[in-house]
Protein backbone atom coordinates (compact mmCIF):
# COMPACT_ATOMS: atom_id res chain seq x y z
CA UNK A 1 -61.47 14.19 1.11
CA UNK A 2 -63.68 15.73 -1.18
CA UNK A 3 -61.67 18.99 -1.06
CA UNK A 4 -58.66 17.22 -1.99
CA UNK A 5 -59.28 17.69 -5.75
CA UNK A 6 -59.90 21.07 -5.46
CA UNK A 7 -56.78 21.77 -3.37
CA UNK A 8 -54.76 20.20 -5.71
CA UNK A 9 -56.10 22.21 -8.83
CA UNK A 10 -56.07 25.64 -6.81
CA UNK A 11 -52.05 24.75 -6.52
CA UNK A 12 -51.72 23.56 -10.13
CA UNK A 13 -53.71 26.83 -11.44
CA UNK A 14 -51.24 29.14 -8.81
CA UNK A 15 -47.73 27.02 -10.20
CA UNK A 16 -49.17 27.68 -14.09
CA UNK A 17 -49.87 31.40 -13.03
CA UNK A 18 -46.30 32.11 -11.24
CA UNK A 19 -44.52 30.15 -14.43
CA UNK A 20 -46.76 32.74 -16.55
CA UNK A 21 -45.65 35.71 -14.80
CA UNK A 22 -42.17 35.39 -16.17
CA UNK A 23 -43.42 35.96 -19.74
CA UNK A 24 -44.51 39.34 -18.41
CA UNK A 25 -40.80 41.06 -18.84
CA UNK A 26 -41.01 40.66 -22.24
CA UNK A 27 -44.56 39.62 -23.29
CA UNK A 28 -46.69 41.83 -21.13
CA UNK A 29 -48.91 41.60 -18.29
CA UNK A 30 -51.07 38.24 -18.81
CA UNK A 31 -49.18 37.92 -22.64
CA UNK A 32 -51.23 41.25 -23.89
CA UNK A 33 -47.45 42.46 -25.11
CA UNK A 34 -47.49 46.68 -26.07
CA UNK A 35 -44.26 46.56 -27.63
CA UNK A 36 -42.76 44.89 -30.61
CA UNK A 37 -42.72 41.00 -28.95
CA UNK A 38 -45.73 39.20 -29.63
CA UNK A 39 -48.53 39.10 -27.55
CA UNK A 40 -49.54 35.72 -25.88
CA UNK A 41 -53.50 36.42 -24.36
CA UNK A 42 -55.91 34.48 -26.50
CA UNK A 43 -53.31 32.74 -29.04
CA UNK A 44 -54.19 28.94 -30.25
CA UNK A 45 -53.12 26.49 -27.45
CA UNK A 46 -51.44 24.23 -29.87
CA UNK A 47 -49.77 26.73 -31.75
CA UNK A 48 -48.02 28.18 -28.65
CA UNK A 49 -47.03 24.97 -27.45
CA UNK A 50 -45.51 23.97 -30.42
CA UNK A 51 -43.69 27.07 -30.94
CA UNK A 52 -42.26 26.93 -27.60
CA UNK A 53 -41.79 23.13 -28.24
CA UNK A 54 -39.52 24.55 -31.61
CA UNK A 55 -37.75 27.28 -29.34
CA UNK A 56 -36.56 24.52 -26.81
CA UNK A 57 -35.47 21.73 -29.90
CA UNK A 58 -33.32 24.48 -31.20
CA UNK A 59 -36.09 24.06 -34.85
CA UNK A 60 -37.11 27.86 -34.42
CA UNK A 61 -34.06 30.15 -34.43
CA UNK A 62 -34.32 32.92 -31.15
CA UNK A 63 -32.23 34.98 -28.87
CA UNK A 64 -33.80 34.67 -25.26
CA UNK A 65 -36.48 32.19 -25.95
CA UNK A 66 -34.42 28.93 -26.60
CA UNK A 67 -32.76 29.23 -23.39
CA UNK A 68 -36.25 30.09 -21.42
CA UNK A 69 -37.69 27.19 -23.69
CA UNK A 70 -35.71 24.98 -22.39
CA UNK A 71 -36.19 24.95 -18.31
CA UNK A 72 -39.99 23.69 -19.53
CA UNK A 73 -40.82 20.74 -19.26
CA UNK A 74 -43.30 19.11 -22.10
CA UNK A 75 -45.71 19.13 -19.75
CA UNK A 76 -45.07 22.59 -18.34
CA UNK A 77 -45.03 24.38 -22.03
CA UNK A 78 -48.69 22.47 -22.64
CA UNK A 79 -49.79 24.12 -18.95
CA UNK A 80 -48.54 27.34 -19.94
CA UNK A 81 -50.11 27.47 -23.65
CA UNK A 82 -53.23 26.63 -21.99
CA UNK A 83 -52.92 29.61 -19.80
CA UNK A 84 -52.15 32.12 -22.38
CA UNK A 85 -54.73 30.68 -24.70
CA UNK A 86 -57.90 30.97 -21.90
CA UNK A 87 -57.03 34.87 -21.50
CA UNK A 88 -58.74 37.13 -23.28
CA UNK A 89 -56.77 39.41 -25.85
């Protein structure tokens, strides 16, 4: 029972890493972008949650990212910011 916890936040951590991996196309390899699209590693939590938060509303204007915004969930886009924000740049 005491693994339970730990289970459950392996899983978590593994769903927030797959949902991450679809940034890669267009962000880079764990959001450290070498093109022109802005990198993600080691960005402010709360600014990249509210940007994608602005993406999905429609509030920031965007060609790909409003309709990727908006499969997120609130909770999902707070997961994900937290992601990009741990890695290192």
């Amino acid at each position: 029972a005491a693994m339970a916890p730990l289970a459950h936040a392996q899983v978590e951590s593994n769903m927030v890493r797959g949902m991450a991996a679809t940034c890669a196309n267009c962000h880079g390899t764990d959001g450290r972008s070498v093109g022109t699209v802005p990198g993600l590693a080691g960005v402010d939590k709360a600014y990249l949650a509210q940007q994608m938060k602005d993406f999905k509303t429609g509030k920031r204007p965007a060609t790909i990212m409003q309709q990727l915004a908006k499969g997120y969930t609130d909770e999902q886009i707070e997961q994900l910011a937290g992601y990009f924000s741990a890695l290192r740049k």
